[in-house]
C-alpha atoms as a PDB file:
ATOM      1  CA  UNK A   1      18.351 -10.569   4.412  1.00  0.00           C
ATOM      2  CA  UNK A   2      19.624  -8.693   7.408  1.00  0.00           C
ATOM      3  CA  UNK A   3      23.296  -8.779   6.438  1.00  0.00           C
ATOM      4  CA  UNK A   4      22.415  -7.349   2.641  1.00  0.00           C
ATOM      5  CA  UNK A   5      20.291  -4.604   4.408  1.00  0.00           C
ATOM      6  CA  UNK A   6      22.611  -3.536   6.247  1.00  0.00           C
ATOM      7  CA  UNK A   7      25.139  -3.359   3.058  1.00  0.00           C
ATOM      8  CA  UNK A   8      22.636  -1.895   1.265  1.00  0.00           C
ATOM      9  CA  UNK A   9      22.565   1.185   3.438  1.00  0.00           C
ATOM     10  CA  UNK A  10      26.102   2.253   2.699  1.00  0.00           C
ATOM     11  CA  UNK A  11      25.971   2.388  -1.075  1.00  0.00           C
ATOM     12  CA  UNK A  12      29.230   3.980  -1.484  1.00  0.00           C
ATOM     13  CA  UNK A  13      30.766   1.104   0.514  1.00  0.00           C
ATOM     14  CA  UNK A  14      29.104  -1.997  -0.701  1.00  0.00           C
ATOM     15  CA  UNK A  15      31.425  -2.198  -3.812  1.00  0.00           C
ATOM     16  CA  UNK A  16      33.952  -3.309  -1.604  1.00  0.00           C
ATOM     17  CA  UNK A  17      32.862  -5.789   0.534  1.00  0.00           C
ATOM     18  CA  UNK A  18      34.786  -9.096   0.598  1.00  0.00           C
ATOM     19  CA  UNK A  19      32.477 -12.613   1.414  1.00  0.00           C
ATOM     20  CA  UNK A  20      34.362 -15.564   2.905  1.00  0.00           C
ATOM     21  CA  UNK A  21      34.636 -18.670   3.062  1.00  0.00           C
ATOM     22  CA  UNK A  22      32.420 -19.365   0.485  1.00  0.00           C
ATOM     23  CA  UNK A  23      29.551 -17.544   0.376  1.00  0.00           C
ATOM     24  CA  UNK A  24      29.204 -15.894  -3.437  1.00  0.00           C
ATOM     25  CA  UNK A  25      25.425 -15.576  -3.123  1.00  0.00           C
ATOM     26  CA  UNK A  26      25.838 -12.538  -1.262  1.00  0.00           C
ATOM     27  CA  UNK A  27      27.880 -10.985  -4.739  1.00  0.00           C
ATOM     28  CA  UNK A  28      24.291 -12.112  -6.292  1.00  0.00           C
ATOM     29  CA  UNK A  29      22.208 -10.600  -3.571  1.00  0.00           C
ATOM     30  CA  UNK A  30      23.962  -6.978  -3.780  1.00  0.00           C
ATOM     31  CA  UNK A  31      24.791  -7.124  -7.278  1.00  0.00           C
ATOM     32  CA  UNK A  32      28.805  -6.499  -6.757  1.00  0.00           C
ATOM     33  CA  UNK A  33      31.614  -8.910  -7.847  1.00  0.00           C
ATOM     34  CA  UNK A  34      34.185 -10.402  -5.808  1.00  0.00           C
ATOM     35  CA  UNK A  35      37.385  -8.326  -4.913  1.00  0.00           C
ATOM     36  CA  UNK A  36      39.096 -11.470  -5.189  1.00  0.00           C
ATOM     37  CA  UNK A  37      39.627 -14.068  -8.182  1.00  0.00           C
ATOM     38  CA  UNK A  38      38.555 -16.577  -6.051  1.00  0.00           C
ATOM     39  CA  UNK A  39      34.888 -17.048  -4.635  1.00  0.00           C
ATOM     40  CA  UNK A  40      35.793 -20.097  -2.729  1.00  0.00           C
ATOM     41  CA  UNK A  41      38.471 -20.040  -0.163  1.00  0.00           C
ATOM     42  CA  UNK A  42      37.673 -23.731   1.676  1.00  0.00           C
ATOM     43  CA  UNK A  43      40.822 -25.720   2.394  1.00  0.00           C
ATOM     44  CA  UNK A  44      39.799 -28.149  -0.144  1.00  0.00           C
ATOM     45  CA  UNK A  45      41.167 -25.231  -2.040  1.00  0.00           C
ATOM     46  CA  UNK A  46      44.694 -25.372  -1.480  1.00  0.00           C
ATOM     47  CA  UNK A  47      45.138 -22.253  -1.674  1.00  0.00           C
ATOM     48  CA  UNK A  48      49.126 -21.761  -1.490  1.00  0.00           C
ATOM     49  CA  UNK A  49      51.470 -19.240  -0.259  1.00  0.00           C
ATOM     50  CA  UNK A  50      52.204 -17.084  -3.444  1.00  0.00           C
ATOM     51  CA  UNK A  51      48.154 -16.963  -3.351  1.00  0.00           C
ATOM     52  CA  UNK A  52      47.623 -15.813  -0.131  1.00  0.00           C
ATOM     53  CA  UNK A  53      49.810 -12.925  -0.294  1.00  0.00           C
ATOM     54  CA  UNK A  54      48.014 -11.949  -3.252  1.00  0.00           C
ATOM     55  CA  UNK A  55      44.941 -11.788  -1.366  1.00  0.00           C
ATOM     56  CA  UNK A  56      46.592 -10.004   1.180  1.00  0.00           C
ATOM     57  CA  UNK A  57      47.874  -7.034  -1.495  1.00  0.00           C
ATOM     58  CA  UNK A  58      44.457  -7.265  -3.501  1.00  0.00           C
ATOM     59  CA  UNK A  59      42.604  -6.079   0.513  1.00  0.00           C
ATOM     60  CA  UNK A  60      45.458  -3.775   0.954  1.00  0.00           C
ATOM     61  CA  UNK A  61      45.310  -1.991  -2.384  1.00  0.00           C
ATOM     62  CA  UNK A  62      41.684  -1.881  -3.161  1.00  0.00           C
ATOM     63  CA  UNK A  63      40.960  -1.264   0.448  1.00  0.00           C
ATOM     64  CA  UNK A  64      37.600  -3.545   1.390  1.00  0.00           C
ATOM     65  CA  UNK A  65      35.431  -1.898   3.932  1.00  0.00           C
ATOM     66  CA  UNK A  66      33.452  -4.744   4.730  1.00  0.00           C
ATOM     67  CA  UNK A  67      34.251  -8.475   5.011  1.00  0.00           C
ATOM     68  CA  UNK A  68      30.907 -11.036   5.494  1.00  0.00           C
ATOM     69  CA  UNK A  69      32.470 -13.882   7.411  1.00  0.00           C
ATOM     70  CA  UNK A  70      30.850 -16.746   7.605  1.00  0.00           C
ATOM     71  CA  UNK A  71      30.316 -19.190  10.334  1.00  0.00           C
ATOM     72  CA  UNK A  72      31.778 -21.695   7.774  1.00  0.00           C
ATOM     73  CA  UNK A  73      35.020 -20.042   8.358  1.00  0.00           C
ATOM     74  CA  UNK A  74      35.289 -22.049  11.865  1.00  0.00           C
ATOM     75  CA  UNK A  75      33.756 -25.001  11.247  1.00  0.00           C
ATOM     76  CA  UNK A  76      32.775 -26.701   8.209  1.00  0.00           C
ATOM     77  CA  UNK A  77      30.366 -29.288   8.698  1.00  0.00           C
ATOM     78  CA  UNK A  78      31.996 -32.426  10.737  1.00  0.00           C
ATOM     79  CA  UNK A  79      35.373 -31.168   9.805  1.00  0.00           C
ATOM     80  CA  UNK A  80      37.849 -29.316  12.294  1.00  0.00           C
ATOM     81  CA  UNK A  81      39.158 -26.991   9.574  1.00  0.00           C
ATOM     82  CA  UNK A  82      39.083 -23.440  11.229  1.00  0.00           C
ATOM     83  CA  UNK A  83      40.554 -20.672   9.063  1.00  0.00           C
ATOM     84  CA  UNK A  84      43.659 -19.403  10.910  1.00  0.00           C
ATOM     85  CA  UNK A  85      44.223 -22.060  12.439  1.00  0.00           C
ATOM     86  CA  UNK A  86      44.754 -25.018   9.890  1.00  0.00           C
ATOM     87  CA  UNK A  87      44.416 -22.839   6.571  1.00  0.00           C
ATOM     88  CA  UNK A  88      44.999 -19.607   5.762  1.00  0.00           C
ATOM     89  CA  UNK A  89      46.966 -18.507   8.755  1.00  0.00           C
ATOM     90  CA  UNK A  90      48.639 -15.072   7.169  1.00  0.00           C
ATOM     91  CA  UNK A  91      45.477 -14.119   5.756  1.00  0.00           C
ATOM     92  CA  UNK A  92      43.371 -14.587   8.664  1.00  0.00           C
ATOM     93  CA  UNK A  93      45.871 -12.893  11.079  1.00  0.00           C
ATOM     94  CA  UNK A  94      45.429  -9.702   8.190  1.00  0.00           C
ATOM     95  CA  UNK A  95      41.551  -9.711   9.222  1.00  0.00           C
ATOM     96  CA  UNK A  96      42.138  -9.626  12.680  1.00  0.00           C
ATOM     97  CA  UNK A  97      44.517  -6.747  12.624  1.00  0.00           C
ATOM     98  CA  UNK A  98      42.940  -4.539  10.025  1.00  0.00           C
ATOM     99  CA  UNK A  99      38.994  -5.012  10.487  1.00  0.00           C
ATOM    100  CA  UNK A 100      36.680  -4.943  13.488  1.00  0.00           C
ATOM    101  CA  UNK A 101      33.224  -6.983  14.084  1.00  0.00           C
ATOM    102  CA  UNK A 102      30.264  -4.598  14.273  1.00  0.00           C
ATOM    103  CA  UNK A 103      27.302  -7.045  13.691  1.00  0.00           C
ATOM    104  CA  UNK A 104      26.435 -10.648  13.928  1.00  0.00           C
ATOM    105  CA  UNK A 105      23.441 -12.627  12.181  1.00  0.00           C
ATOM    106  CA  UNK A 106      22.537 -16.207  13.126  1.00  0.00           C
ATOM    107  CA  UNK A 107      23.712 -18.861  15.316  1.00  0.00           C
ATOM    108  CA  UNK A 108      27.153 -19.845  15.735  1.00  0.00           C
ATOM    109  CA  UNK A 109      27.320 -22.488  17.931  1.00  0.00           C
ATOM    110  CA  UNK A 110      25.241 -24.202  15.499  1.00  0.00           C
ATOM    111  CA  UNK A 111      27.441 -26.777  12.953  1.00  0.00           C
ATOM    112  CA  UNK A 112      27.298 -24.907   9.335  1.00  0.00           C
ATOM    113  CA  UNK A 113      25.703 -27.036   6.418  1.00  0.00           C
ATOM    114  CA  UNK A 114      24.953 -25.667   2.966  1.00  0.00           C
ATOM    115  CA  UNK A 115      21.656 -25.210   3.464  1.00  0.00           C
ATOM    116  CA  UNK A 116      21.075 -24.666   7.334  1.00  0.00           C
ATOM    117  CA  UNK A 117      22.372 -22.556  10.245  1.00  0.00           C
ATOM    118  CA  UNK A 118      23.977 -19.856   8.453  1.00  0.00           C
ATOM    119  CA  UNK A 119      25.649 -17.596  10.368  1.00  0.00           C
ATOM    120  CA  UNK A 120      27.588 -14.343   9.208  1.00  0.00           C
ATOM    121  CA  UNK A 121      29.752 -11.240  11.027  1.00  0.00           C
ATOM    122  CA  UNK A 122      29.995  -8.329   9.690  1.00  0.00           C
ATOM    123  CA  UNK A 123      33.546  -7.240   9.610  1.00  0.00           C
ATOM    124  CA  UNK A 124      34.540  -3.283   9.199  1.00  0.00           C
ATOM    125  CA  UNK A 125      38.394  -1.880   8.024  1.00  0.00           C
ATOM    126  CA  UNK A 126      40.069  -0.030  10.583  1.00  0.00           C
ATOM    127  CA  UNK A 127      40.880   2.973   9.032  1.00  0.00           C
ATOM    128  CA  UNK A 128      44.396   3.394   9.713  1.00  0.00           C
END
């Protein structure tokens, strides 16, 4: 609730906002549609090279102002996949150059399942 709120508030904005790992409920919740073709971005995806750099050009060109990242991101479950660091390095060192945190809702020490400890952060472009 708190993250779409806050969304909600900059309705000029909330067009492009960008929700990853794998969290497409929040298209639902603020009644936009992904930037991207793909709603999932696990590493069960296998998401290769050619791929990534798409998603790279597709933030680039249609300039996202906000990305919801998701505590799934650095831990799923029992796994040790972290994104940038065993998937999705190029992409994830994109994020971390071009957006900022500003705002954090839930736990994240807490292990992510589908249906418990959710955890999000609230990523903003760095106008450049």
């Amino acid at each position: 609730n708190q993250t779409v709120q806050f969304l909600e508030q900059r309705p000029k904005e909330k067009s492009q906002v960008l929700a990853i790992p794998y969290e497409p409920l929040y298209y639902y919740l603020l009644d936009i549609e992904s930037p991207l073709w793909l709603t999932q971005i696990m590493p069960t995806m296998r998401v290769f090279d050619e791929q990534e750099r798409e998603m790279i050009e597709k933030l680039k060109l249609r300039k996202i102002s906000y990305i919801i990242l998701s505590n799934r991101s650095s831990r799923i479950d029992f796994t040790q996949e972290v994104m940038g660091k065993t998937y999705l390095i190029n992409f994830a060192k994109y994020i971390d150059k071009n957006y900022k945190p500003i705002l954090t809702f839930g736990d994240w020490q807490s292990i992510p399942y589908w249906n418990q400890n959710h955890a999000v952060t609230i990523l903003e472009r760095i106008e450049k």
